[in-house]
C-alpha atoms as a PDB file:
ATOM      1  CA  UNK A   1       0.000   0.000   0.000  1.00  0.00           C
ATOM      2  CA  UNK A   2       1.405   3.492  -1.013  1.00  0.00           C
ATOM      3  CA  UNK A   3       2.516   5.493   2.665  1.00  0.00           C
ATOM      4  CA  UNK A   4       1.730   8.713   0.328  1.00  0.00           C
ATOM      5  CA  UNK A   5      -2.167   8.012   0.234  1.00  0.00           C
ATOM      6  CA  UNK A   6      -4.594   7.772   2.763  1.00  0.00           C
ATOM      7  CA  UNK A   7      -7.837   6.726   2.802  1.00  0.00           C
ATOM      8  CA  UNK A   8     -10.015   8.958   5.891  1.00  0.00           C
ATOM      9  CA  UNK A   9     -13.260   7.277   7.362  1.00  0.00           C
ATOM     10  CA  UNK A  10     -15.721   9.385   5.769  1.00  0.00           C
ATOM     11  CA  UNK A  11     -18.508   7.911   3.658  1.00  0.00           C
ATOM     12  CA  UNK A  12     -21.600   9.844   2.240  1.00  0.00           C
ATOM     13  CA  UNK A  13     -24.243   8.261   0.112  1.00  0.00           C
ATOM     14  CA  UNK A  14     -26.725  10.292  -2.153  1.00  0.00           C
ATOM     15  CA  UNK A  15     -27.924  11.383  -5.445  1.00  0.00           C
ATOM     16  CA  UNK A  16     -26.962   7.347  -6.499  1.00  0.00           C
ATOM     17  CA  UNK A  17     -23.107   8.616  -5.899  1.00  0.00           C
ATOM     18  CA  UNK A  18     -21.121   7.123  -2.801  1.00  0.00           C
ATOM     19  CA  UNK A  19     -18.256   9.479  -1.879  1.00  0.00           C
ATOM     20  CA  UNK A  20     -15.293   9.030   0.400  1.00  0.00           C
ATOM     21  CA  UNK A  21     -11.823  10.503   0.420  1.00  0.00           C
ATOM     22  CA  UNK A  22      -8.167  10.324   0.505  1.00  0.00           C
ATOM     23  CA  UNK A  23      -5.407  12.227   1.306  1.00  0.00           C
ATOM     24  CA  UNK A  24      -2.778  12.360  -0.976  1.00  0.00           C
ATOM     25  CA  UNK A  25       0.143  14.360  -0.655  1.00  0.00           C
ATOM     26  CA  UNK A  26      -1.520  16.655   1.680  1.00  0.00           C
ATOM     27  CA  UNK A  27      -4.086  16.688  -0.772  1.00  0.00           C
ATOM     28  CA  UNK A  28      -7.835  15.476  -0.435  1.00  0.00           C
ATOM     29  CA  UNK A  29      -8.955  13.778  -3.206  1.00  0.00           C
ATOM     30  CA  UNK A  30     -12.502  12.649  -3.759  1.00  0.00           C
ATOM     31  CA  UNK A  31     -13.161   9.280  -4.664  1.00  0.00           C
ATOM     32  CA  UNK A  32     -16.755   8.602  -6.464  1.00  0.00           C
ATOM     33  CA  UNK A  33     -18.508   5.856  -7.093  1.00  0.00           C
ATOM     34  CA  UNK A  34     -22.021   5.424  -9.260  1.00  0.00           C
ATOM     35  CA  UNK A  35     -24.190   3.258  -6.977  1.00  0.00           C
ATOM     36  CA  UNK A  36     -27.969   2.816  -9.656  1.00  0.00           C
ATOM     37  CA  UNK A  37     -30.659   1.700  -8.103  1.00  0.00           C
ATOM     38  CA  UNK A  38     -29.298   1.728  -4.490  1.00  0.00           C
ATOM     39  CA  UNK A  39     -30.621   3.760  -1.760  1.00  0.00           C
ATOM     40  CA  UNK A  40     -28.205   4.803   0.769  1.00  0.00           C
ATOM     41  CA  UNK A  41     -28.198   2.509   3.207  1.00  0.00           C
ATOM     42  CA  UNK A  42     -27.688  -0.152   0.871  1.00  0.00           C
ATOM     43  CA  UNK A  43     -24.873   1.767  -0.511  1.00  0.00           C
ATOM     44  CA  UNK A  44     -22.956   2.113   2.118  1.00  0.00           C
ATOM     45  CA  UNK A  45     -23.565  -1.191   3.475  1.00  0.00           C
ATOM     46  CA  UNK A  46     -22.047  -2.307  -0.159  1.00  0.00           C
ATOM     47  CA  UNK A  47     -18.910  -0.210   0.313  1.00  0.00           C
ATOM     48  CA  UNK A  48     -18.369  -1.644   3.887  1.00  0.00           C
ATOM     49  CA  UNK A  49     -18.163  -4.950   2.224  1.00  0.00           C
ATOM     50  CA  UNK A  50     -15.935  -4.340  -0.296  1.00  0.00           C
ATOM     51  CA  UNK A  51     -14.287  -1.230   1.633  1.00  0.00           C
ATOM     52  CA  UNK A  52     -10.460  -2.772   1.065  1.00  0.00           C
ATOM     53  CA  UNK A  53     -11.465  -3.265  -2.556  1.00  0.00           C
ATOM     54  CA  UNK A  54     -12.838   0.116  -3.282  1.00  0.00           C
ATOM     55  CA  UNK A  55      -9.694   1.952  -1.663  1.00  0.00           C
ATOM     56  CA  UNK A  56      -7.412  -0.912  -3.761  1.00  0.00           C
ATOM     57  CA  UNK A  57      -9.135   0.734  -7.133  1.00  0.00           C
ATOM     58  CA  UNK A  58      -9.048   4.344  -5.985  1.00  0.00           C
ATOM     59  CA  UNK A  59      -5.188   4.068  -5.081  1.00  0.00           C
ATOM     60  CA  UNK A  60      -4.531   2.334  -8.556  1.00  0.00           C
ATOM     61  CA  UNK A  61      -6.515   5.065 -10.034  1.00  0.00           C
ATOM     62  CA  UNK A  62      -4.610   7.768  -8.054  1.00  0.00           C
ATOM     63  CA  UNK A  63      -1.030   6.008  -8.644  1.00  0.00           C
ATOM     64  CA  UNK A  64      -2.055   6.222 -12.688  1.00  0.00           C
ATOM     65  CA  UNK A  65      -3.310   9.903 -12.111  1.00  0.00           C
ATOM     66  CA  UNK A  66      -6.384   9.133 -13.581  1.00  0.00           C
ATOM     67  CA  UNK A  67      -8.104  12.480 -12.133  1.00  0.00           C
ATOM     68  CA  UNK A  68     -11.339  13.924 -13.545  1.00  0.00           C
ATOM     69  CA  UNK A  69     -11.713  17.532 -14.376  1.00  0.00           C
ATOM     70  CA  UNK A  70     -12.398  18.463 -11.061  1.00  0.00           C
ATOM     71  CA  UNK A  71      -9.794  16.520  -9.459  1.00  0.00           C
ATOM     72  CA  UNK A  72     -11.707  13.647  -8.435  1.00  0.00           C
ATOM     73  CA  UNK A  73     -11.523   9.402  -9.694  1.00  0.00           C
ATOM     74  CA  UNK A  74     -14.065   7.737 -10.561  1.00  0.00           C
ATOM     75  CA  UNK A  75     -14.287   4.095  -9.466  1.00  0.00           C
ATOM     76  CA  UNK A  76     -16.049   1.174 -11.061  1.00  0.00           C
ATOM     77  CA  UNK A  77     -19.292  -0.989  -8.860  1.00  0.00           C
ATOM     78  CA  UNK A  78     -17.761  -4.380  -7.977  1.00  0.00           C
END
């Protein structure tokens, strides 16, 4: 696991996005995730599950620098 990113214990669920964050660099980085169909409960119950899988993609995406426009990655639903 890369010492430069770190993954903080914040999760937020709405508008069929899940959203948690990483620090990278000194930098917070937004990590989104499309969640269709799923309320948020369900969502975040789903990223609990696969939490060490989710923050796996989001620090292969970050490694890659595979930022969106607004600085944000955009992970794909296991």
């Amino acid at each position: 696991m890369n010492q430069g990113i770190l993954f903080n214990d914040d999760v937020n669920a709405n508008d069929n996005k899940l959203v948690f964050t990483a620090m990278v660099n000194g930098m917070m980085v937004k990590c989104v995730l499309a969640v269709p169909l799923m309320n948020s409960e369900t969502a975040i119950k789903h990223f609990q599950d696969h939490q060490f899988d989710y923050e796996m993609q989001a620090e292969l995406l970050i490694e890659d620098e595979m930022y969106e426009l607004d600085g944000s990655i955009l992970l794909t639903l296991l």
